[in-house]
C-alpha atoms as a PDB file:
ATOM      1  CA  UNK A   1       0.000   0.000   0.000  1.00  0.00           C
ATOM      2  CA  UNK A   2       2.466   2.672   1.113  1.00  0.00           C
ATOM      3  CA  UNK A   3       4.565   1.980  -2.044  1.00  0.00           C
ATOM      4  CA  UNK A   4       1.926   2.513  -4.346  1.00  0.00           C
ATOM      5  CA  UNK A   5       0.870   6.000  -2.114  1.00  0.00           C
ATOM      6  CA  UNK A   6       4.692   6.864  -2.740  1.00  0.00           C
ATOM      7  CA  UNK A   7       5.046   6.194  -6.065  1.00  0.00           C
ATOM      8  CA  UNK A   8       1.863   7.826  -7.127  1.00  0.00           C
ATOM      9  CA  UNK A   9       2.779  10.953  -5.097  1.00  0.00           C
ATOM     10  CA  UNK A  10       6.150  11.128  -6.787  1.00  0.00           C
ATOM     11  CA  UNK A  11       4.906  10.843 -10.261  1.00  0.00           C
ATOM     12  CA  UNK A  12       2.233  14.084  -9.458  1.00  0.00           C
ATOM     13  CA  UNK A  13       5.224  15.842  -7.926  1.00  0.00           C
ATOM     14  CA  UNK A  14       7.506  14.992 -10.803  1.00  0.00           C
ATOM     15  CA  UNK A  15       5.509  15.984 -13.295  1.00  0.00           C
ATOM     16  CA  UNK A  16       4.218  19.949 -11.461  1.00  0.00           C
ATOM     17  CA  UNK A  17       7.250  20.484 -10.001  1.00  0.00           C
ATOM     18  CA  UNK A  18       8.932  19.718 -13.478  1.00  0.00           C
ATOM     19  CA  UNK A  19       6.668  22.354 -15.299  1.00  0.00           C
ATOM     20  CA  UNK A  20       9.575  25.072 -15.334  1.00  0.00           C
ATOM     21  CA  UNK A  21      12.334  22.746 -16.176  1.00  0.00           C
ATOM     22  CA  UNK A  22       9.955  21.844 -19.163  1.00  0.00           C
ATOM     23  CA  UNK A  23      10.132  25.710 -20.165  1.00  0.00           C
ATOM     24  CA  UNK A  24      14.308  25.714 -19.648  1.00  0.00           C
ATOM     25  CA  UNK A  25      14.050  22.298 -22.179  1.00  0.00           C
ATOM     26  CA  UNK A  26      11.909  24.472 -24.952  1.00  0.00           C
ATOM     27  CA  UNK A  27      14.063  27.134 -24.501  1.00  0.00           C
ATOM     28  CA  UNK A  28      17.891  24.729 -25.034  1.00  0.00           C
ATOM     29  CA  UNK A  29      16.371  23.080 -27.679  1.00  0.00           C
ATOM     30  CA  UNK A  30      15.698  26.853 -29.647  1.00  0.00           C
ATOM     31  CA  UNK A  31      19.817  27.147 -29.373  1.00  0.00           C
ATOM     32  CA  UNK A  32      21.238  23.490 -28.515  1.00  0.00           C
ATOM     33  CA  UNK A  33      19.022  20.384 -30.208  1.00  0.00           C
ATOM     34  CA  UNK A  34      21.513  18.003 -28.892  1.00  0.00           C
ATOM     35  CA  UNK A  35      21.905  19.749 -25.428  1.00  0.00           C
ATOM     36  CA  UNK A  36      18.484  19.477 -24.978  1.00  0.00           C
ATOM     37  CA  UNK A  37      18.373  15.881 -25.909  1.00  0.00           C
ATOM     38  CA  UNK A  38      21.054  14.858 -23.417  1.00  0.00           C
ATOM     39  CA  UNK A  39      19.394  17.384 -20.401  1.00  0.00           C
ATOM     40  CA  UNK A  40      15.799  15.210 -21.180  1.00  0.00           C
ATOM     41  CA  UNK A  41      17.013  12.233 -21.132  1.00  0.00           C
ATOM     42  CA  UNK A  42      19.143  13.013 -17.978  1.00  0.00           C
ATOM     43  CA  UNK A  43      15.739  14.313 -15.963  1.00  0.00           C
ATOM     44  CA  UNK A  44      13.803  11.577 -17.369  1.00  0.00           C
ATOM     45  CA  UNK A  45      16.109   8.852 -16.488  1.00  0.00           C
ATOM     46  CA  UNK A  46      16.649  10.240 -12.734  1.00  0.00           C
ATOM     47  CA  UNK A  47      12.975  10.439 -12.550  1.00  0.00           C
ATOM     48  CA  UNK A  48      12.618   6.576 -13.551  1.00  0.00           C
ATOM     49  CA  UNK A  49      15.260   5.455 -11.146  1.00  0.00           C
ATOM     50  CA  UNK A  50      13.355   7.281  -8.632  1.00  0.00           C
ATOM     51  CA  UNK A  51      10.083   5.490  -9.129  1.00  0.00           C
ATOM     52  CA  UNK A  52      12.097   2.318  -9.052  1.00  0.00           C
ATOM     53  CA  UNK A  53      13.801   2.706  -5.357  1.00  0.00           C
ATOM     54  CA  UNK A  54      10.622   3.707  -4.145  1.00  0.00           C
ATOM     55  CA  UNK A  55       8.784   0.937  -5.711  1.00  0.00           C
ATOM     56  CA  UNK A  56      11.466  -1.707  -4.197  1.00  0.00           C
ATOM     57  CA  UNK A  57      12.651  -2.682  -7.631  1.00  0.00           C
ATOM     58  CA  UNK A  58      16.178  -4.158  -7.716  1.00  0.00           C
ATOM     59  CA  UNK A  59      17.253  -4.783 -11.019  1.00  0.00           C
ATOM     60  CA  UNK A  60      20.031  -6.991 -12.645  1.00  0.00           C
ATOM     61  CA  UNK A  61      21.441  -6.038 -16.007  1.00  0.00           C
ATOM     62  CA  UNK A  62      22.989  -7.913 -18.528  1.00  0.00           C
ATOM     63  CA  UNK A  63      24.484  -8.070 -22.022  1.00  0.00           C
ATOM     64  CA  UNK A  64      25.148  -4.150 -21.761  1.00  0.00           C
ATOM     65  CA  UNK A  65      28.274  -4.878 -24.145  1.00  0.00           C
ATOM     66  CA  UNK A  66      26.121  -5.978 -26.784  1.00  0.00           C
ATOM     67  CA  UNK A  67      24.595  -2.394 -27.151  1.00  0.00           C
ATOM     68  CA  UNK A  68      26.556  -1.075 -30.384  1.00  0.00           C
ATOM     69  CA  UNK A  69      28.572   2.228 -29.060  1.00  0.00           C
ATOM     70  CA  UNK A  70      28.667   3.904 -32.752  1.00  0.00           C
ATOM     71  CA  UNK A  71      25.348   4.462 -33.630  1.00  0.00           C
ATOM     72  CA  UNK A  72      21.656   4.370 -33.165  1.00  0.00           C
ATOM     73  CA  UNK A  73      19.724   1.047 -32.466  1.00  0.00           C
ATOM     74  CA  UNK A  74      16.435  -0.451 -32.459  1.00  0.00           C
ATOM     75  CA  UNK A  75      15.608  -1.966 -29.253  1.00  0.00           C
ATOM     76  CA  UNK A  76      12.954  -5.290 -29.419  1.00  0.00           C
ATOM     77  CA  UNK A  77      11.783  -6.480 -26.341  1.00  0.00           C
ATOM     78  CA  UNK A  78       8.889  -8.606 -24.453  1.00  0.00           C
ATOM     79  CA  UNK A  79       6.182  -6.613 -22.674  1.00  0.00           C
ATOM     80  CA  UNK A  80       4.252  -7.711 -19.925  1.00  0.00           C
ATOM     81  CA  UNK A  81       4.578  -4.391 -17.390  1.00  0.00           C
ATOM     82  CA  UNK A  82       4.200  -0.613 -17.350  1.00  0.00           C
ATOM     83  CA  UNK A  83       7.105  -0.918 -15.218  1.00  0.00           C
ATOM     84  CA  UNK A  84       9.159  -1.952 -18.375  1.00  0.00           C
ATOM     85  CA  UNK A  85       9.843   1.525 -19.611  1.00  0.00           C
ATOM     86  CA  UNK A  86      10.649   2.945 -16.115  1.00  0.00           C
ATOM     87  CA  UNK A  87      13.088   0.231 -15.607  1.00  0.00           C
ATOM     88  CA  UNK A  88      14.591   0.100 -19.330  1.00  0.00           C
ATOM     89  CA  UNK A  89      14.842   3.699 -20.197  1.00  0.00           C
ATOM     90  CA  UNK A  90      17.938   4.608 -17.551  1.00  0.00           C
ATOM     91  CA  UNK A  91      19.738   1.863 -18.949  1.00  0.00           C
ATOM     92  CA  UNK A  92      20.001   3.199 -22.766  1.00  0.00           C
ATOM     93  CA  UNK A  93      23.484   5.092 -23.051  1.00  0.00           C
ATOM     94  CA  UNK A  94      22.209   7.284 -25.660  1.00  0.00           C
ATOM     95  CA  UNK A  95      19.154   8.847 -26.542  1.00  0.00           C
ATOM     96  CA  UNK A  96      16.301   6.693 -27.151  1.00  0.00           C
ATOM     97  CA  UNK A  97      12.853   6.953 -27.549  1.00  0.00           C
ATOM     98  CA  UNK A  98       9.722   4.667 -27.178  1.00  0.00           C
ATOM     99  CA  UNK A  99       7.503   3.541 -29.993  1.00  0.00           C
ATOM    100  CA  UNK A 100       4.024   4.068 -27.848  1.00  0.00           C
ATOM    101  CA  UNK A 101       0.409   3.694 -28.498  1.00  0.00           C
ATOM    102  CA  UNK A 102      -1.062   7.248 -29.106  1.00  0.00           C
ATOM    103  CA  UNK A 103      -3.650   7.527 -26.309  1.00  0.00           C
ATOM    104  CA  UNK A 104      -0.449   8.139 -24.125  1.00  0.00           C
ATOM    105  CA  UNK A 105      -0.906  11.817 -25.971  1.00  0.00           C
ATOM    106  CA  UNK A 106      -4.105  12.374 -23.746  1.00  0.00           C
ATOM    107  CA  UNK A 107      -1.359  12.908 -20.221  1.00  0.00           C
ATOM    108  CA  UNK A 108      -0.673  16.245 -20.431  1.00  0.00           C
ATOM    109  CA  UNK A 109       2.974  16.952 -18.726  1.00  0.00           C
ATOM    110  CA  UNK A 110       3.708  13.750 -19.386  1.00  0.00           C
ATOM    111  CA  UNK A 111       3.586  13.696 -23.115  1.00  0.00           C
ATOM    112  CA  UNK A 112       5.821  16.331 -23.166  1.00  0.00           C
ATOM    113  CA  UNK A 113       8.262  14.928 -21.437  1.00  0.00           C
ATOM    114  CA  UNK A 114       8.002  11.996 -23.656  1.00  0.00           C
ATOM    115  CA  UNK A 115       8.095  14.085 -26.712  1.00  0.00           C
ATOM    116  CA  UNK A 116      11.626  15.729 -25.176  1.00  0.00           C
ATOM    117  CA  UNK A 117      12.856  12.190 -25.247  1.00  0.00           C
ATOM    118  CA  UNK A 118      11.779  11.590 -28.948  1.00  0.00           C
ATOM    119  CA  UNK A 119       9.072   9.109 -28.180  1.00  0.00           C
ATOM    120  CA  UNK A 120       6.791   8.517 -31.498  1.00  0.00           C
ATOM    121  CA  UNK A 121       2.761   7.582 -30.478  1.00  0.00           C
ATOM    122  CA  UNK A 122       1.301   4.392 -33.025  1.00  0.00           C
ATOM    123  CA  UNK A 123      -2.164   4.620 -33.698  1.00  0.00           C
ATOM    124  CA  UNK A 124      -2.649   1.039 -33.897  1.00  0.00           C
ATOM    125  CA  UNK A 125      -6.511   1.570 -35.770  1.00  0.00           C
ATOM    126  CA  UNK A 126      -5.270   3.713 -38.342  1.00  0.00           C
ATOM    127  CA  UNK A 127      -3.147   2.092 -41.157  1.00  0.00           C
ATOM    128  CA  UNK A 128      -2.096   5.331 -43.151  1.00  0.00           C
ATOM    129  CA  UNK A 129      -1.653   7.237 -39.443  1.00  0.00           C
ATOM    130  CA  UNK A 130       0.788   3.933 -38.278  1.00  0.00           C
ATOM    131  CA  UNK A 131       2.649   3.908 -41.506  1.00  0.00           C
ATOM    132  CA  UNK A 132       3.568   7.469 -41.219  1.00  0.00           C
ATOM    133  CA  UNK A 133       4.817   7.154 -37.791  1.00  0.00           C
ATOM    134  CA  UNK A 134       7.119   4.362 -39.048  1.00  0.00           C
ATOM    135  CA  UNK A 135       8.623   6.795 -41.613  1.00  0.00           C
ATOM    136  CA  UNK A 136       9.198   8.942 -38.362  1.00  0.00           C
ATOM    137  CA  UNK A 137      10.663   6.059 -36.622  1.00  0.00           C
ATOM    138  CA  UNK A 138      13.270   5.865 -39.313  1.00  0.00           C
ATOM    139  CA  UNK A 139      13.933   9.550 -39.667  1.00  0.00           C
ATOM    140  CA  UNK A 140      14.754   9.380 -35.849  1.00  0.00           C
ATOM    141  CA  UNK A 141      17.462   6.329 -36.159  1.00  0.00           C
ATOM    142  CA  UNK A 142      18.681   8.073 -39.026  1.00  0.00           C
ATOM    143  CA  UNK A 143      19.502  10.950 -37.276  1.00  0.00           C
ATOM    144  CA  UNK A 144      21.321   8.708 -34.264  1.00  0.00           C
ATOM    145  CA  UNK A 145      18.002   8.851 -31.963  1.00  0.00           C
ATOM    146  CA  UNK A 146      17.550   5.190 -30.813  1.00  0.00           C
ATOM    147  CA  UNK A 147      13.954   3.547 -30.771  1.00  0.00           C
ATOM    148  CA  UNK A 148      12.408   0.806 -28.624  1.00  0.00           C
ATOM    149  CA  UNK A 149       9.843  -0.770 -29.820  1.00  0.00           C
ATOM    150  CA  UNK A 150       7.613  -3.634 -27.824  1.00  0.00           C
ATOM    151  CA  UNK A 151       6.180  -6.005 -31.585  1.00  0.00           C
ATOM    152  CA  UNK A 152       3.834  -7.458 -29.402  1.00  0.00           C
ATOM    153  CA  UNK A 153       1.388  -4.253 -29.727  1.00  0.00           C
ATOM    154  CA  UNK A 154      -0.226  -4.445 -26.407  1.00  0.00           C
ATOM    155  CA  UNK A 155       1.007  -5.075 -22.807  1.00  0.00           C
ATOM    156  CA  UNK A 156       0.875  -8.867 -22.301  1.00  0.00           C
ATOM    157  CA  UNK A 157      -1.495  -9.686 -19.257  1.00  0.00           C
ATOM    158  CA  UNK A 158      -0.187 -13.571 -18.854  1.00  0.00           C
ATOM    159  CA  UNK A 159       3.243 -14.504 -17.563  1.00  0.00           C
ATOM    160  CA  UNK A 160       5.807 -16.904 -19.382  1.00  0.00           C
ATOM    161  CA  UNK A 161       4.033 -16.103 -22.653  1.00  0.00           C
ATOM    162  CA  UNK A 162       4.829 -13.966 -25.427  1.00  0.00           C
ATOM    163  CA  UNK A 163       2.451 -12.595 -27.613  1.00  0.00           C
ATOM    164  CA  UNK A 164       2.902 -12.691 -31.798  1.00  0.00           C
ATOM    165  CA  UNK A 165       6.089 -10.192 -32.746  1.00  0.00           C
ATOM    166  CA  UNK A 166       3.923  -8.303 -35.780  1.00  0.00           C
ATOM    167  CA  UNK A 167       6.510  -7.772 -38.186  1.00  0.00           C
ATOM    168  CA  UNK A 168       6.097  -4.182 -39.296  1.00  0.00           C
ATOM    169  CA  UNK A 169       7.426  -3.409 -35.819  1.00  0.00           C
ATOM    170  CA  UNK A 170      10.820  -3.847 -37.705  1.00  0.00           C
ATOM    171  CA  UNK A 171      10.478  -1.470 -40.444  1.00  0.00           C
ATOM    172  CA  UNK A 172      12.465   1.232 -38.797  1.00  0.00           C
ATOM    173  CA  UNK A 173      15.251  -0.927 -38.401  1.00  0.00           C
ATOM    174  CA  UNK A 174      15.140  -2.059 -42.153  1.00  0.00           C
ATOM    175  CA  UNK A 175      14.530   0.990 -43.458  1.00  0.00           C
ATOM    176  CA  UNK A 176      16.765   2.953 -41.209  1.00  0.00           C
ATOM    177  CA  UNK A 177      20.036   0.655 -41.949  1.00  0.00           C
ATOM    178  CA  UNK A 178      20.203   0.197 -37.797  1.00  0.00           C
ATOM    179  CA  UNK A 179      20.843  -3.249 -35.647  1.00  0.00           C
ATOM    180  CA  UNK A 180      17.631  -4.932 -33.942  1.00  0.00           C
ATOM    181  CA  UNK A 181      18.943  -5.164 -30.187  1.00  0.00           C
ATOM    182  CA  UNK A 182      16.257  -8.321 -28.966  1.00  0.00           C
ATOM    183  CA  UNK A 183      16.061  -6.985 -25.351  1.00  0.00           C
ATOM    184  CA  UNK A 184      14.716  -9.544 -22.761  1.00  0.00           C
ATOM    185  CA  UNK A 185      12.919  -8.138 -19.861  1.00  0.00           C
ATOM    186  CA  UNK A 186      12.013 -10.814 -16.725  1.00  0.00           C
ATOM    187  CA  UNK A 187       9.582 -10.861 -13.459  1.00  0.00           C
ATOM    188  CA  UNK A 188       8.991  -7.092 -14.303  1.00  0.00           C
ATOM    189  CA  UNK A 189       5.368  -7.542 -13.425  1.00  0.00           C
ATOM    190  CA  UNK A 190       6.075  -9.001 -10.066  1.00  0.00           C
ATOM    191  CA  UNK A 191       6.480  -5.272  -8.932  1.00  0.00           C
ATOM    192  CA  UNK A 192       2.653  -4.674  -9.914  1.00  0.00           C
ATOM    193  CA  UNK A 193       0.395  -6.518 -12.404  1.00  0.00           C
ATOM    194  CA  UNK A 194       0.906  -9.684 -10.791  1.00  0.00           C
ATOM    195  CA  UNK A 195      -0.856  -8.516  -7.875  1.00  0.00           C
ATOM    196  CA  UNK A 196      -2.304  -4.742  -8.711  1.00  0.00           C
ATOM    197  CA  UNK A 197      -2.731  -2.786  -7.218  1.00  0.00           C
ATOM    198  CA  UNK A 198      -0.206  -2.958  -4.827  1.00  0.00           C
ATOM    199  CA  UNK A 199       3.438  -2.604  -5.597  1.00  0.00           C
ATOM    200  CA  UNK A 200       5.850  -4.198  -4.039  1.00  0.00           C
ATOM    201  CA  UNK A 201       9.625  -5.215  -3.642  1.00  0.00           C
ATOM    202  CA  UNK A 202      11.114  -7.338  -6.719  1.00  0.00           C
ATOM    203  CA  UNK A 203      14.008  -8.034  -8.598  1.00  0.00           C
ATOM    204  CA  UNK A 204      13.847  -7.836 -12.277  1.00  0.00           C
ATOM    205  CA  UNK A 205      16.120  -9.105 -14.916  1.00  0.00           C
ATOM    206  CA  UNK A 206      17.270  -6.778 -17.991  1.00  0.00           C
ATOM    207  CA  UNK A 207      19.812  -8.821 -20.686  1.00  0.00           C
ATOM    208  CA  UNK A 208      20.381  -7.270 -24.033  1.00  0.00           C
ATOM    209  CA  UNK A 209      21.081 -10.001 -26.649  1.00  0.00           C
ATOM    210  CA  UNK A 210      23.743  -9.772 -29.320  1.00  0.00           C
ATOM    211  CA  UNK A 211      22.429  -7.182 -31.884  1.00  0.00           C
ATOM    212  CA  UNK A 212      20.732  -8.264 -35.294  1.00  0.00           C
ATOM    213  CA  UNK A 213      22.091  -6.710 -38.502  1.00  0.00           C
ATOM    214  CA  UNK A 214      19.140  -7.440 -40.901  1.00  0.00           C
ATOM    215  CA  UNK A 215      21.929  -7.190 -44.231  1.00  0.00           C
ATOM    216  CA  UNK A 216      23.741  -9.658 -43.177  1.00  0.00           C
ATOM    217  CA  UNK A 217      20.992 -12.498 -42.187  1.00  0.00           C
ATOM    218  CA  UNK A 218      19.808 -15.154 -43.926  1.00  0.00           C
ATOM    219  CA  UNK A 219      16.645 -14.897 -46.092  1.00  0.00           C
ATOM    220  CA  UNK A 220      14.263 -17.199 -44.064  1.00  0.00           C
ATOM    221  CA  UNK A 221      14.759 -15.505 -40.566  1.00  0.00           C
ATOM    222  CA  UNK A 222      14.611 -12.073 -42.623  1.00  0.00           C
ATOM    223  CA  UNK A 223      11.184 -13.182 -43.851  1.00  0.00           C
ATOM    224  CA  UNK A 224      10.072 -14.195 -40.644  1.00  0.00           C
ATOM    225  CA  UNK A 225      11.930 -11.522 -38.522  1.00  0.00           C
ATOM    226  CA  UNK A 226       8.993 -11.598 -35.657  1.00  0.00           C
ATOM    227  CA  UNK A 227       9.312 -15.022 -34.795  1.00  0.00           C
ATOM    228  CA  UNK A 228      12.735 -15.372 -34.939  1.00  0.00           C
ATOM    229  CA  UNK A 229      13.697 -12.676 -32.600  1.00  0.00           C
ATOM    230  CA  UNK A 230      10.317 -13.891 -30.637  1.00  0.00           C
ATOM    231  CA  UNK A 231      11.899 -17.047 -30.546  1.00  0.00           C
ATOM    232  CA  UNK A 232      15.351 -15.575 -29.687  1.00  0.00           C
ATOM    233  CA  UNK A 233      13.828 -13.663 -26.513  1.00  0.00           C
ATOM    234  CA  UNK A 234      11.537 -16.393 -25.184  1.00  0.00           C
ATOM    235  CA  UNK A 235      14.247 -19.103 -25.696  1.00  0.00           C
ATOM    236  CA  UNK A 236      16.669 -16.778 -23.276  1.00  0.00           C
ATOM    237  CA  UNK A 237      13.846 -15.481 -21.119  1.00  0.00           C
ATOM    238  CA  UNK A 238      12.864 -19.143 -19.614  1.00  0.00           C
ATOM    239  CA  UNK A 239      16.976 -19.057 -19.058  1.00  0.00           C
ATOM    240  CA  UNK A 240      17.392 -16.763 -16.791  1.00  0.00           C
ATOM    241  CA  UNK A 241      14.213 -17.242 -15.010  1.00  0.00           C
ATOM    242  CA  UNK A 242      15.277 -20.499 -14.185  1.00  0.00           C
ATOM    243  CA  UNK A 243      18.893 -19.099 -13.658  1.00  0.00           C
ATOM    244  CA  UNK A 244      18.148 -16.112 -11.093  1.00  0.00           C
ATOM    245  CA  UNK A 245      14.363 -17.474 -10.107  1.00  0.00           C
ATOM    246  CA  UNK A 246      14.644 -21.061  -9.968  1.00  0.00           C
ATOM    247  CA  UNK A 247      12.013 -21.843 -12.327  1.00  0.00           C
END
């Protein structure tokens, strides 16, 4: 109970409180793009880490020298918690926004601290509106922004499963020239989905996988790039939940 209070309390803080350092951001980017970039994703990843100590979330990264260091790349991972971004986003070393569905633009505050942090919003019921925002998506990683994207569309609400990858979730990384990062993200919902609405204490397991360069695979797993890196990220995921969870 008193977790939940304290998280909720922070996140209302966080976001009043960070109305003026939301004017200093508009007013960087106007001179310094890039300053501005580095300041947003500096706020927004102290914020996060924040929201994870007071939610009692210890978590254990791995694979962090499989990130590519000379360029931007497309992050793919599972997705069964909202807690997934919080944890995730302060371990990208460069900039790197989220590929999210576009009621998140309803938050006010909040989606502009998303925008800072060049997060693109998918309306999933609009083809033309979707395709458009993939074209954005490969703008960004053209430019050296890095995207993560979560192929299974929606939040998955049952644990040890992984919902169909939909392949156009991979676009930006074709079309951009980037690596596909498969990012494998485990017991994140034991801090609140598994038993809402509380939040409690957890550890959580973050490995990045070996990155993907779509040139240089083979036609059949290029085809069928959604199950392959589905089966790439469930094959490791029941790995280390039996390494650092016993089952």
């Amino acid at each position: 109970m008193i977790r939940l209070i304290l998280v909720a309390l922070y996140l209302f803080l966080f976001l009043i409180l960070s109305i003026p350092v939301l004017v200093a951001e508009w007013l960087i980017g106007k001179r310094n793009p890039s300053l501005k970039d580095q300041s947003s994703k500096a706020v927004v990843g102290w914020g996060f880490r924040c929201i994870a100590f007071l939610a009692g979330a210890k978590v254990i990264v791995k694979g962090r020298e499989n990130i590519p260091a000379d360029g931007a790349v497309l992050f793919v991972g599972n997705h069964r918690s909202y807690f997934d971004i919080v944890l995730t986003y302060p371990i990208f070393p460069r900039v790197t926004g989220y590929v999210a569905k576009k009621e998140m633009t309803r938050y006010p505050l909040l989606v502009n601290w998303m925008r800072n942090i060049h997060c693109l919003f998918l309306d999933r019921d609009n083809i033309k509106e979707g395709l458009k925002t993939i074209l954005n998506g490969v703008e960004e990683v053209k430019s050296g922004v890095s995207l993560c994207i979560f192929p299974e569309g929606t939040r998955n609400k049952v644990n040890d499963t992984l919902l169909p990858f939909r392949e156009g979730s991979f676009k930006i990384a074709e079309k951009g020239g980037v690596p596909v990062v498969p990012m494998v993200i485990v017991n994140a919902a034991d801090v609140f989905e598994d038993h809402l609405p509380w939040i409690k204490r957890a550890t959580v397991v973050i490995e990045f996988q070996p990155p993907l360069n779509l040139k240089e695979m083979d036609k059949s797993a290029k085809k069928n790039l959604g199950i392959h890196v589905s089966g790439l990220i469930s094959e490791r995921y029941f790995q280390l939940k039996k390494e650092h969870f016993g089952g």
